[in-house]
Structures are given as C-alpha cells and as structure tokens.
Protein backbone atom coordinates (compact mmCIF):
# COMPACT_ATOMS: atom_id res chain seq x y z
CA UNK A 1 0.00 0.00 0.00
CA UNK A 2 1.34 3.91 -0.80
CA UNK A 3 2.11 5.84 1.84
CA UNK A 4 0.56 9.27 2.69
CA UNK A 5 3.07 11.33 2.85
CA UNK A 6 2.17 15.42 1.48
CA UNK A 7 5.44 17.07 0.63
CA UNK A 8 3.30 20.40 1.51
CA UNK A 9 3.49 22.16 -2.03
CA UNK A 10 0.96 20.50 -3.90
CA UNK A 11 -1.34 17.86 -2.96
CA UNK A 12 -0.35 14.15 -3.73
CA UNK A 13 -3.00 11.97 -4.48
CA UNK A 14 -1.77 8.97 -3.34
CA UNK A 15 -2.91 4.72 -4.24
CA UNK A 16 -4.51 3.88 -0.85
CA UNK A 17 -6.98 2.20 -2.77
CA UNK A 18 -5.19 -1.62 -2.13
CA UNK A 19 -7.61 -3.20 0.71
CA UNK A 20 -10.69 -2.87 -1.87
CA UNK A 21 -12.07 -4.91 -3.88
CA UNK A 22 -10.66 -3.52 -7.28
CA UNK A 23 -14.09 -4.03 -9.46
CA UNK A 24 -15.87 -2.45 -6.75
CA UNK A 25 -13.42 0.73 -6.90
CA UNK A 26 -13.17 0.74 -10.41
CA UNK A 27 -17.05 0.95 -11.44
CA UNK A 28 -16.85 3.70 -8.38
CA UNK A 29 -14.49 5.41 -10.00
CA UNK A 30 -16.46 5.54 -13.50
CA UNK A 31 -19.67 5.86 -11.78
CA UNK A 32 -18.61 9.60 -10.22
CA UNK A 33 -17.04 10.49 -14.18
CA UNK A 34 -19.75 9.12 -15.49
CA UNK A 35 -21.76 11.74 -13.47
CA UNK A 36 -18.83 14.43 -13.94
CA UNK A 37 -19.52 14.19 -17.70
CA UNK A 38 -23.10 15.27 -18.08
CA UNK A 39 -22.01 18.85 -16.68
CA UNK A 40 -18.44 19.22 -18.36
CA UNK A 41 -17.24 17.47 -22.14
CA UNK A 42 -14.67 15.27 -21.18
CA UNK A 43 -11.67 14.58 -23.69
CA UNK A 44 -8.01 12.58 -24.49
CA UNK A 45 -5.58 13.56 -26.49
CA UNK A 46 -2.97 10.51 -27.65
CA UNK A 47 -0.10 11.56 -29.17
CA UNK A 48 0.93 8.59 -31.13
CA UNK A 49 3.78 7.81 -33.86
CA UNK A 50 2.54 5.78 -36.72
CA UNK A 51 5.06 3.25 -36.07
CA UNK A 52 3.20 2.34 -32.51
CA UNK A 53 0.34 0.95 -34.70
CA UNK A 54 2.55 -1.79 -35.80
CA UNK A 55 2.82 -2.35 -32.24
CA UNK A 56 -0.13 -4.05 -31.69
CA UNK A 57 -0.24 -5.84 -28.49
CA UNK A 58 0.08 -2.72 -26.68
CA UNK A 59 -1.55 -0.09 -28.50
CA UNK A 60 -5.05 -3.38 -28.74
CA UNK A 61 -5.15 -3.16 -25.42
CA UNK A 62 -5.05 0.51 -25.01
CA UNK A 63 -8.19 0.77 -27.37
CA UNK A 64 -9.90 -1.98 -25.83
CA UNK A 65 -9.31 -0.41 -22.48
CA UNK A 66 -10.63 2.82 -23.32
CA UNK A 67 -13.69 1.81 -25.53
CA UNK A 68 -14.97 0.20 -22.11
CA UNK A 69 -15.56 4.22 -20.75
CA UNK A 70 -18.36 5.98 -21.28
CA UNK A 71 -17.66 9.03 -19.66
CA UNK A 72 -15.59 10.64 -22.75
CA UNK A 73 -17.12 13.07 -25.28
CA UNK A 74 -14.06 12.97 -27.51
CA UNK A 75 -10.82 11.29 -28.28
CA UNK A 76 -8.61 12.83 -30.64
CA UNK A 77 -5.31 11.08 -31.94
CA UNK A 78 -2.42 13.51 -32.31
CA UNK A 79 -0.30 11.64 -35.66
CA UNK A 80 2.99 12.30 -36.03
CA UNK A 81 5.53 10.02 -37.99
CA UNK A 82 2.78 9.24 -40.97
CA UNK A 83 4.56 11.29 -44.31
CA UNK A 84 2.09 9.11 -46.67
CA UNK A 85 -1.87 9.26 -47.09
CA UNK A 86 -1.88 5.19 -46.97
CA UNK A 87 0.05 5.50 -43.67
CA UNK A 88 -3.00 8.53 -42.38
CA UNK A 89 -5.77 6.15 -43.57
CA UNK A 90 -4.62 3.27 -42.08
CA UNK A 91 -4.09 4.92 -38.51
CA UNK A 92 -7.64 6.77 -39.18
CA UNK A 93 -9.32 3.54 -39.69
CA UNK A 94 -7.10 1.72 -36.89
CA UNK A 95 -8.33 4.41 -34.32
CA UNK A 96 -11.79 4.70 -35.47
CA UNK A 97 -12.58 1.61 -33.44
CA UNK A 98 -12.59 4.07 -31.03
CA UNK A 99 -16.04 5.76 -32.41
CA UNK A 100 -18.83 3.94 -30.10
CA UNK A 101 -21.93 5.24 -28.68
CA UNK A 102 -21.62 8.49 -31.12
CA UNK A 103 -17.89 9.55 -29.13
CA UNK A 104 -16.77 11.73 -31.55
CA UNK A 105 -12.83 10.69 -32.94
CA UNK A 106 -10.60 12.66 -34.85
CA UNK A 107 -6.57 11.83 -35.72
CA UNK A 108 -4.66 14.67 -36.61
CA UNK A 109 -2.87 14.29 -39.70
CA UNK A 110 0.43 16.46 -38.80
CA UNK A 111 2.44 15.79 -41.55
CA UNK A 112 -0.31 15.83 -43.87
CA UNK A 113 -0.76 18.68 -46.41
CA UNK A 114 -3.70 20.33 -45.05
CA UNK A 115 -1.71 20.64 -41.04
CA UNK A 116 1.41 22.12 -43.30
CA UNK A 117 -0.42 24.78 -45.02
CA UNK A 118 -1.53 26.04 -41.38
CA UNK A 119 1.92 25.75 -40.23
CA UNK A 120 3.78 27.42 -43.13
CA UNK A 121 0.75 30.01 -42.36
CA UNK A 122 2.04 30.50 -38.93
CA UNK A 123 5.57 30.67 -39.80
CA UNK A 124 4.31 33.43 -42.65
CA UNK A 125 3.24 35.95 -39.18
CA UNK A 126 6.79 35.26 -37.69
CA UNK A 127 4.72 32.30 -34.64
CA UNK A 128 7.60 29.49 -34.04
CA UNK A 129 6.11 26.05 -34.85
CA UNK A 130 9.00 24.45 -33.38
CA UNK A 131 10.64 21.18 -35.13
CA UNK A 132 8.64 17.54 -35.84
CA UNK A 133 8.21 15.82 -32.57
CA UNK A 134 5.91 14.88 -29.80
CA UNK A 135 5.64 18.59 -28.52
CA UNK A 136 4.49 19.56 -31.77
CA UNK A 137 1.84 17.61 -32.24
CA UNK A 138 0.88 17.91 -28.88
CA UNK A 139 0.72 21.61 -29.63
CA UNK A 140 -1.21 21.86 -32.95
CA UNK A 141 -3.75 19.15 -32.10
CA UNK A 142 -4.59 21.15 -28.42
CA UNK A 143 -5.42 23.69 -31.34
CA UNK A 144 -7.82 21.62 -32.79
CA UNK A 145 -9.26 20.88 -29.67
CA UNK A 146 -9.88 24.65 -28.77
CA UNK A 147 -11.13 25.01 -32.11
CA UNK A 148 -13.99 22.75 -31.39
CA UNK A 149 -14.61 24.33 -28.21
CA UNK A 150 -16.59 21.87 -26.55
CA UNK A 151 -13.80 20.65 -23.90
CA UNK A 152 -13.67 21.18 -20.05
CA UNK A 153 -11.23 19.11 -19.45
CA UNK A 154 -8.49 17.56 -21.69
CA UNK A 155 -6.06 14.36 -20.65
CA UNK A 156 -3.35 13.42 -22.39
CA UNK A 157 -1.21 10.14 -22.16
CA UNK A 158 0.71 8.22 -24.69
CA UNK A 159 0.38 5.23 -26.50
CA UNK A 160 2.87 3.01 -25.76
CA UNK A 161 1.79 1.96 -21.69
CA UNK A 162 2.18 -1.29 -21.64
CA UNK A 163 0.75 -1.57 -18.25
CA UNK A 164 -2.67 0.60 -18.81
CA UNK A 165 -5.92 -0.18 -17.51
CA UNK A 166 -9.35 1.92 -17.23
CA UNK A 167 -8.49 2.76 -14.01
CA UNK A 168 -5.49 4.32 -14.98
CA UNK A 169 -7.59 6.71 -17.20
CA UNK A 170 -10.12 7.40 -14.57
CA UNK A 171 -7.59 8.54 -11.79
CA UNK A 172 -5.59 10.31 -14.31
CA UNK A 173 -8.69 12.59 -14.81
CA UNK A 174 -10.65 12.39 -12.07
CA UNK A 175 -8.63 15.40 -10.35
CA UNK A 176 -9.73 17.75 -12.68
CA UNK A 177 -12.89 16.93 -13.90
CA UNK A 178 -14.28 16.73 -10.26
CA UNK A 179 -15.70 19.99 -9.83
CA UNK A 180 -15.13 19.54 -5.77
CA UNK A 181 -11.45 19.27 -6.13
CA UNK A 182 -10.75 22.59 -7.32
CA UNK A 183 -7.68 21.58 -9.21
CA UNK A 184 -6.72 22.70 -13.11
CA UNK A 185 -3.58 20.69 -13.79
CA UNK A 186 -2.86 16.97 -12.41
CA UNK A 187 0.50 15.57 -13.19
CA UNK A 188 0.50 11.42 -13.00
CA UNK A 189 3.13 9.36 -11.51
CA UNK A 190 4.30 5.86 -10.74
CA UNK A 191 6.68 2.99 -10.00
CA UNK A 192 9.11 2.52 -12.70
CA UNK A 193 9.99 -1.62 -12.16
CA UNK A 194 10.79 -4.16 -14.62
CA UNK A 195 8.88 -7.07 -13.85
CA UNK A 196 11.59 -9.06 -15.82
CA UNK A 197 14.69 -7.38 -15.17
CA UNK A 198 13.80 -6.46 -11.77
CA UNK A 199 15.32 -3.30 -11.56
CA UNK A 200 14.69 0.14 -11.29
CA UNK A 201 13.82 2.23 -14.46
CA UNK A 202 13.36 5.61 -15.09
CA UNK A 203 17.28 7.15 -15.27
CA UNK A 204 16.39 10.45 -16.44
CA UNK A 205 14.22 11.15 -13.51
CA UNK A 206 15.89 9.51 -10.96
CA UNK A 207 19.74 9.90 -11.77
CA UNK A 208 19.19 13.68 -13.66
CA UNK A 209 16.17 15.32 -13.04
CA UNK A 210 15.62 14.96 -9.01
CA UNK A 211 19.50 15.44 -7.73
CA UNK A 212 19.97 18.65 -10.58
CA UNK A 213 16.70 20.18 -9.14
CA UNK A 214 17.09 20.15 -5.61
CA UNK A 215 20.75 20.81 -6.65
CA UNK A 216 19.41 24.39 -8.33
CA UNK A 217 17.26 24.75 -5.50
CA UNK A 218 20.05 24.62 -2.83
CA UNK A 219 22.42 27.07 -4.84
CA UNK A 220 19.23 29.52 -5.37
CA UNK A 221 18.54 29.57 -1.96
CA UNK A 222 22.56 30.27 -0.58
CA UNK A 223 22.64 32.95 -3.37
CA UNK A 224 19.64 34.90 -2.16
CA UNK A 225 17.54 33.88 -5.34
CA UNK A 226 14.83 33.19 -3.14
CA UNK A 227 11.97 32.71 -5.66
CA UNK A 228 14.14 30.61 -7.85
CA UNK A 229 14.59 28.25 -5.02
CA UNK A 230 10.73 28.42 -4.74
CA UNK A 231 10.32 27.52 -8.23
CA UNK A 232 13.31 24.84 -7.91
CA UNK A 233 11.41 22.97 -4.62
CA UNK A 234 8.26 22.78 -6.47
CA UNK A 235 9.29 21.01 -9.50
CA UNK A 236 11.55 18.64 -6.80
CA UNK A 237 7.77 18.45 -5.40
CA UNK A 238 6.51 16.10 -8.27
CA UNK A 239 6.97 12.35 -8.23
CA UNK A 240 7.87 11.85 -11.67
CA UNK A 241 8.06 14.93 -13.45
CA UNK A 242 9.05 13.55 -16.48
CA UNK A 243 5.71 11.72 -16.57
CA UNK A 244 3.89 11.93 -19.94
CA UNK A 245 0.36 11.65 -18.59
CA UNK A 246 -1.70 14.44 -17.16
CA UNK A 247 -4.92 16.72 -17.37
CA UNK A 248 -5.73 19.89 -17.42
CA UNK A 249 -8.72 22.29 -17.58
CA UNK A 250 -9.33 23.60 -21.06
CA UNK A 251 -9.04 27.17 -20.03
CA UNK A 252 -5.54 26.70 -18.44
CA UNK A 253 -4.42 24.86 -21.41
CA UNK A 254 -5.56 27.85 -23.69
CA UNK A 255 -2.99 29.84 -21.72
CA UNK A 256 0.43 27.95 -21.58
CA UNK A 257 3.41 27.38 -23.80
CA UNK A 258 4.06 23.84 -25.37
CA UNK A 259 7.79 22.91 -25.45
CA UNK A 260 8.32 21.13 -28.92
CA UNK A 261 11.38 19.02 -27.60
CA UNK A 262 12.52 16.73 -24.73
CA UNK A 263 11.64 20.03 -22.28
CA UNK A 264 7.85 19.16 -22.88
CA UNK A 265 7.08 17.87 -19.17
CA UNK A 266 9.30 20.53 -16.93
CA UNK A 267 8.32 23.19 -19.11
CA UNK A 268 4.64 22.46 -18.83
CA UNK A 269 5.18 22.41 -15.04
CA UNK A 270 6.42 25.76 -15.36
CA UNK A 271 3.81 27.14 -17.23
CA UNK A 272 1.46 25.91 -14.63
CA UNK A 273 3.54 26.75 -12.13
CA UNK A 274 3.54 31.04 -13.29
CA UNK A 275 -0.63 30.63 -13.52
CA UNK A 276 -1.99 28.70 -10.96
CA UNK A 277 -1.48 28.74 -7.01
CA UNK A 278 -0.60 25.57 -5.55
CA UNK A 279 -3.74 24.36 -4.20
CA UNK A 280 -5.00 24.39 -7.75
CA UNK A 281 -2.59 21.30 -8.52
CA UNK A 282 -2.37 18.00 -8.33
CA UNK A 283 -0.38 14.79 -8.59
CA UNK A 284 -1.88 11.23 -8.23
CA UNK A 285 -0.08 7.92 -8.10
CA UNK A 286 -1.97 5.94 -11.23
CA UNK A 287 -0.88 2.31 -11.15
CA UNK A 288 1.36 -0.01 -9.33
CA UNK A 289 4.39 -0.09 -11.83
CA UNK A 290 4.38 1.06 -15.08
CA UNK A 291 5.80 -0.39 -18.25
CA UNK A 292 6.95 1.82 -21.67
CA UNK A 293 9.65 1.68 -24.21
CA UNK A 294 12.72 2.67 -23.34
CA UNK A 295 15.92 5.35 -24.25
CA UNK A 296 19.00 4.26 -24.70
CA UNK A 297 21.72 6.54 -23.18
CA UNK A 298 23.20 7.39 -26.31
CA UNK A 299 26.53 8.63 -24.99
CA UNK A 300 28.34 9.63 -28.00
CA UNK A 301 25.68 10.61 -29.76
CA UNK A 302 23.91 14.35 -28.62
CA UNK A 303 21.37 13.75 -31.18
CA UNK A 304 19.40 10.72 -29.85
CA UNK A 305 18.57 9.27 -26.58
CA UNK A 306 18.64 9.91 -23.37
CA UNK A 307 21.85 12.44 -23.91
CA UNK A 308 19.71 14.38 -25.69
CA UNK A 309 16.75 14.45 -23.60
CA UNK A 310 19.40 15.51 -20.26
CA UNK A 311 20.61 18.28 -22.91
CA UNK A 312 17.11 19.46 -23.61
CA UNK A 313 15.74 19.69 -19.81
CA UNK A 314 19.18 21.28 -18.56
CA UNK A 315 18.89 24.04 -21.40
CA UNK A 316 15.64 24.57 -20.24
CA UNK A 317 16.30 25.30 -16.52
CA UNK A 318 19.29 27.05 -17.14
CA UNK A 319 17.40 29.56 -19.40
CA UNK A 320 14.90 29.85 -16.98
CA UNK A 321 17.61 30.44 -14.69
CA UNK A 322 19.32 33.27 -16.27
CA UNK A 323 16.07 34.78 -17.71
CA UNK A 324 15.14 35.59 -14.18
CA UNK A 325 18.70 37.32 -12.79
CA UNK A 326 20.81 34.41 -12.31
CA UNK A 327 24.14 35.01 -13.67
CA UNK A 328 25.65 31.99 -15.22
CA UNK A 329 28.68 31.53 -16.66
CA UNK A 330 31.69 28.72 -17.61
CA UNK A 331 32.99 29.04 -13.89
CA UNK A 332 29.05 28.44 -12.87
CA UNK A 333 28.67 25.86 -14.87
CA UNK A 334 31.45 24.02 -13.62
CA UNK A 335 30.10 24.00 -10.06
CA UNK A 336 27.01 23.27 -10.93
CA UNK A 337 28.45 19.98 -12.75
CA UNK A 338 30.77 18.71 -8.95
CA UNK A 339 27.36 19.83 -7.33
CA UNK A 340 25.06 18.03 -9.12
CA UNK A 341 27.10 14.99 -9.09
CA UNK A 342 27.92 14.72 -5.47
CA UNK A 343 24.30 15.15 -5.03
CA UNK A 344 23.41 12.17 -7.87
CA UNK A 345 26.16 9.52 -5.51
CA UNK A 346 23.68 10.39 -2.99
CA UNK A 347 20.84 9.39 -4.39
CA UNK A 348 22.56 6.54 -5.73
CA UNK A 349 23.48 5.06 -2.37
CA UNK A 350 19.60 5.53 -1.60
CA UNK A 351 18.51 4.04 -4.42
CA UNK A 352 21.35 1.04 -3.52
CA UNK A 353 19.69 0.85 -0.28
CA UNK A 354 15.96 0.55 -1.63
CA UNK A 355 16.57 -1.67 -3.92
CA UNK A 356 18.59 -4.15 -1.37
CA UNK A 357 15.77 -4.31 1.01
CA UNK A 358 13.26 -4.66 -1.79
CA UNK A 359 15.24 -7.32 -3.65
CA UNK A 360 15.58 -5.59 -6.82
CA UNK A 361 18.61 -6.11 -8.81
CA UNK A 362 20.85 -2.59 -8.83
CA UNK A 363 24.02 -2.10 -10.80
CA UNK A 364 25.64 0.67 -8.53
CA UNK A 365 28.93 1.09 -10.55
CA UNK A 366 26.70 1.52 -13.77
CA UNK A 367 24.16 3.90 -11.87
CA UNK A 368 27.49 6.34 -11.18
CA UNK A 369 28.85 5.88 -14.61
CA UNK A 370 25.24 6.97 -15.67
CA UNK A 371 25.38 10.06 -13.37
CA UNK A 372 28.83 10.87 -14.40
CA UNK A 373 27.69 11.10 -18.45
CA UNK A 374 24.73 13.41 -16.89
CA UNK A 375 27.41 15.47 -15.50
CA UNK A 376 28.74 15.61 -19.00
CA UNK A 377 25.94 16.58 -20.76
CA UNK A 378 25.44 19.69 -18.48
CA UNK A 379 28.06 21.28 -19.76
CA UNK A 380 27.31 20.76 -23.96
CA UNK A 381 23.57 21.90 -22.55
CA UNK A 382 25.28 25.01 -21.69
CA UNK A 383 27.27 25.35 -24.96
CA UNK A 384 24.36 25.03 -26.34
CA UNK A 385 22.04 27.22 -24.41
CA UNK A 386 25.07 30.24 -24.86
CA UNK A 387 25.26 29.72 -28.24
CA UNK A 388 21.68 30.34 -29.10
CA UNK A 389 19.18 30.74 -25.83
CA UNK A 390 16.21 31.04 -27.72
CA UNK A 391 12.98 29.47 -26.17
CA UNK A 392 12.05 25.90 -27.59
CA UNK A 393 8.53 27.05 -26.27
CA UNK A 394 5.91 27.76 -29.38
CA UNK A 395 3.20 30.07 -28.17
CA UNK A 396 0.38 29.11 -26.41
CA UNK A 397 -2.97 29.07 -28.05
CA UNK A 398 -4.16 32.28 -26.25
CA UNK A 399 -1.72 34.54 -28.17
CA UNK A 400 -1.82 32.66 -31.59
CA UNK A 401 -5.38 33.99 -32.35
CA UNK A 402 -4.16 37.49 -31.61
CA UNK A 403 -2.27 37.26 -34.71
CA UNK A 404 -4.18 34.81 -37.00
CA UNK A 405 -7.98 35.58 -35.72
CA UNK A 406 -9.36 33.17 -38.13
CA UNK A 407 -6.92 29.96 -37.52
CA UNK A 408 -9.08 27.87 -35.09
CA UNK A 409 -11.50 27.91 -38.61
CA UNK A 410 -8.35 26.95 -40.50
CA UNK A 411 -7.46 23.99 -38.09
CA UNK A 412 -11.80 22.64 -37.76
CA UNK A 413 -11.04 22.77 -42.16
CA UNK A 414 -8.22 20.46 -42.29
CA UNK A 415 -9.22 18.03 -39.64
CA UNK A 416 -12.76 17.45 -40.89
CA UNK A 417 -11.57 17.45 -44.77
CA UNK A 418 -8.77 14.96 -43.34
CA UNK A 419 -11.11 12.85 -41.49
CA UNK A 420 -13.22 12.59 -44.73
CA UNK A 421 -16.31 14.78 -43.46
C-alpha cells in the first residue's frame, strides 16, 4: 500500500486504494465520471507515432481499455511520424474503433498537407512552430481541440503503456474533472519496475532530473535567489516529473506554452507553475508499476537518446535560470556539474539501499557511470544554451489567435476534410 506522505506544495494523491475490492473501486471510480460528464465534455488527447500501430499488443489493449468508458465526449489522436496518405488512412481507420456510442474521434494528420499549409501560415506571421516531434503535435492538435470548443477538461497520455488499464484513465482525470477538487492541472506518476529485469527504471528522472533540481534549489537559496529556489522545490515536489500523462482544464491549457522538444514535461510544469497557485494542482499515483519503451543513453551521440533528452531539460532550466537574474557563466557551470554529481552519488546510495531491502537487482557502478555522463551533458547543454538561448517554447494558443484571428477555422477545415467529413 502507498504511503501518505504530502510534501506540503501541492497535494499528492496517493494509491490507498489496495484493501478494496478492485471491481468495486473501479465501477466507483467511473460511476462519479460518469456523473462528472453530463455537466463538463470530457476529452483525451494521444499523441501517437505511426510506427506504434505496428505495435499491436500494446496499443489493442489501449483501445480496448478505453472503448470500455463511457464518460468521454471525444478522443482525438495527435499523428505524427505518418509522411504518406496510406500510412494517415490506415491509422484513421485503426483508431476509429474508437467511435462507439456516437464519441466523436478525430486523428490529426500532422504531416499531412492540409496541417502544413496552417503551419507554413504561422511561420508566414513570424509564430515558431517548433521542429517535428511529440511537442508539436501535442501543440497543434490542443489547437484543434480549442477550435472545437466543446472541452472542459483535456487528458493526455501516450500510447505506448504497456501496463494501462481503465483505471489508470479514470484517476488520471478524475482530479480535474471533479468539480469539488478545485484543481486545473494533475500531473501522474508511478513505479518505474521491470517485472523481468527487476530493476529500477526511469534514469532520467531519478539519476538527472531529481539530484539537478534540488541541486538548483540549494544554490538559489545560498545565493539569495529566493523565488528561484521556490520555483526549484516545487518542480523537486513532483513524483515523476518527467511523466507523460496528465490533465488539465481547457481554459488553463488555452494559456500555456508547449515545449516542442525533450523540455515538454518541466516546461509544462512551469507554465502551470507562473498561472496557478498551488492548491489548484495535483499529482496522483496511477498504477502499481508502469511499463513503456525505453531510451537508450546514447553517450556519444547528442542527437538521440537519453543524452539528448538531459541536454534538452538542462537548457531549459538554465534559461529559466538566467532569464530571471541568475548570472551563469563557464565558472558556474562548472560548479554546478561537482554539485550536481555529489548530489546524484547520494541518491545513488539511496537508491542502492531501496533496492537491497526490496530485492531488486541494482548495478551501482553503472548507476554512477550513468550520473557521471549526466554530469557531462550539463556542460554541452550550456554550450548550447550560450550559443543560441532562444525558447524551444511555441506560443500558447491564447496569443496565436491574436495574430491569425481566423486559424481555429483553418485547423476545424483540415481536420474534418482529413477525417473525410
């Protein structure tokens, strides 16, 4: 059973759901969205690569899974990787199983002709549109969504969970789309165990992100950057901040910059973080142990990976960083790296310790090694981020009809001419 723990930022919504019966929880569960949905329009965005179709045995399940719901008004499939019609007709057709009980579905074609035009006539008015990726999408399909403007509340989780159940969609947005709560944003997290390797997953998070935040938080702090530090301590606040899965109110979503590369979760948190207070967010644990594909580390190659993914989320805080009065330079940068990797053996030894007791297998020499390439990376994040320290964030939705009033019509065009209506 989870623990109860509240850090004292945000709330955690713990699993303490483990003495009941788990059908009798989980048609509880629906029951109350079920409920939710005849006051608010409930929907779920899935970004998904066309190559994850050809992964079957997960991405069955995930359909089967979610066509046993009946609390969601819409479903719409953000595409990316599909260059060829065949490729957007097959994917259109695969996720039309999805249409039951007259649930409207839509997949976004985003490297289709129609989605281009819109982008080239963003680009035309000088609004970023970022590079092909998962933030991208992400982006131009929440566009779609507002252009409908019949969501309350919009989740989003991707499509290659191996683990996923229904109940994992109904605590992922039950949060938000219980008007009790009060909450806008609710960030999903979870145990990262292979069942078969029996050891612990998720490096990024738990060799990168958690020792270089509360590593930026501490050297805020001693340097008088009080409101840094703030900002630092919440994002060390969040489970797994790195999670893919959350949901969001419609009008917060409206409001906040997408990052189009591997800076799509913290940067999200810090949108939210600059528009809500804290008791209007969330986290809540949403399965036992969770199963996805996996990064390699990629060290000699910056491109790919999980080097590039440390890159991306360093550049990101360390703009943030010097955007609000932090000076940072090469002699910075260089205690930041000894900082942040004294602070990683530390969390190393705990993680050594957790996984003893809990008879895990844990490669301590490799998890150092690991943390030792993060310390690495720091510093090409900073060549990087001194070289050119523009934002990777594209707009938010908000200011993009300030410039091109009649684009939500644009986007409702190409979906529905796309989707053969």
């Amino acid at each position: 059973m989870s623990e109860f723990h509240q850090h004292g930022l945000i709330t955690t919504i713990h699993g303490l759901y483990d003495l009941l019966d788990p059908e009798e929880y989980l048609s509880w569960s629906e029951k109350k969205l079920v409920g939710f949905s005849r006051q608010m329009c409930i929907g779920l965005l899935l970004p998904c690569l066309y190559d994850e179709i050809r992964n079957p045995e997960v991405l069955d399940n995930i359909i089967r899974q979610i066509n046993e719901v009946s609390y969601l008004c819409k479903i719409v499939v953000a595409l990316g990787g599909a260059g060829q019609e065949r490729q957007f007709t097959e994917a259109r057709e695969y996720f039309g199983r999805l249409r039951n009980n007259g649930r409207k579905v839509k997949v976004v074609w985003v490297d289709g002709p129609r989605i281009q035009d819109i982008f080239n006539k963003l680009r035309e008015k000088k609004i970023s549109t970022g590079v092909p990726g998962k933030g991208q999408s992400v982006w131009i399909t929440l566009g779609y969504l507002f252009a409908t403007d019949d969501c309350d509340v919009i989740a989003l989780h991707d499509c290659d969970i191996v683990t996923y159940d229904r109940l994992f969609l109904a605590r992922l947005i039950e949060p938000t789309a219980n008007p009790n709560n009060d909450f806008e944003f609710c960030k999903g997290y979870y145990a990262r165990i292979s069942p078969t390797e029996m050891e612990m997953k998720g490096r990024t998070t738990r060799l990168f992100v958690a020792p270089f935040v509360q590593t930026l938080a501490n050297i805020s702090y001693n340097r008088g950057y009080n409101e840094l530090g703030g900002f630092f301590n919440y994002h060390y606040s969040f489970r797994y901040p790195l999670a893919g899965e959350f949901s969001f109110m419609t009008r917060l979503a409206k409001a906040i910059n997408i990052a189009y590369d591997w800076g799509l979760e913290v940067s999200t948190l810090s949108e939210v973080y600059k528009r809500l207070t804290m008791k209007k967010i969330a986290q809540i644990d949403l399965c036992k142990n969770y199963e996805h594909k996996h990064q390699g580390l990629s060290e000699g190659d910056s491109g790919g990976g999980l080097h590039r993914m440390v890159i991306d989320i360093a550049k990101f805080y360390l703009n943030y960083m010097r955007s609000h009065g932090m000076p940072v330079d090469n002699a910075f940068i260089e205690m930041l790296q000894q900082t942040y990797y004294q602070t990683a053996l530390s969390f190393v030894k705990s993680y050594s310790d957790d996984a003893d007791v809990n008879g895990l297998i844990y490669d301590r020499h490799k998890e150092e090694l690991t943390a030792l390439y993060f310390m690495d990376f720091i510093a090409e994040a900073w060549e990087e981020a001194r070289k050119n320290g523009a934002s990777t964030q594209l707009p938010s939705w908000n200011r993009v009809i300030y410039s091109i009033p009649e684009i939500y019509k644009d986007l409702l065009a190409a979906v529905e001419k796309d989707n053969g209506y």
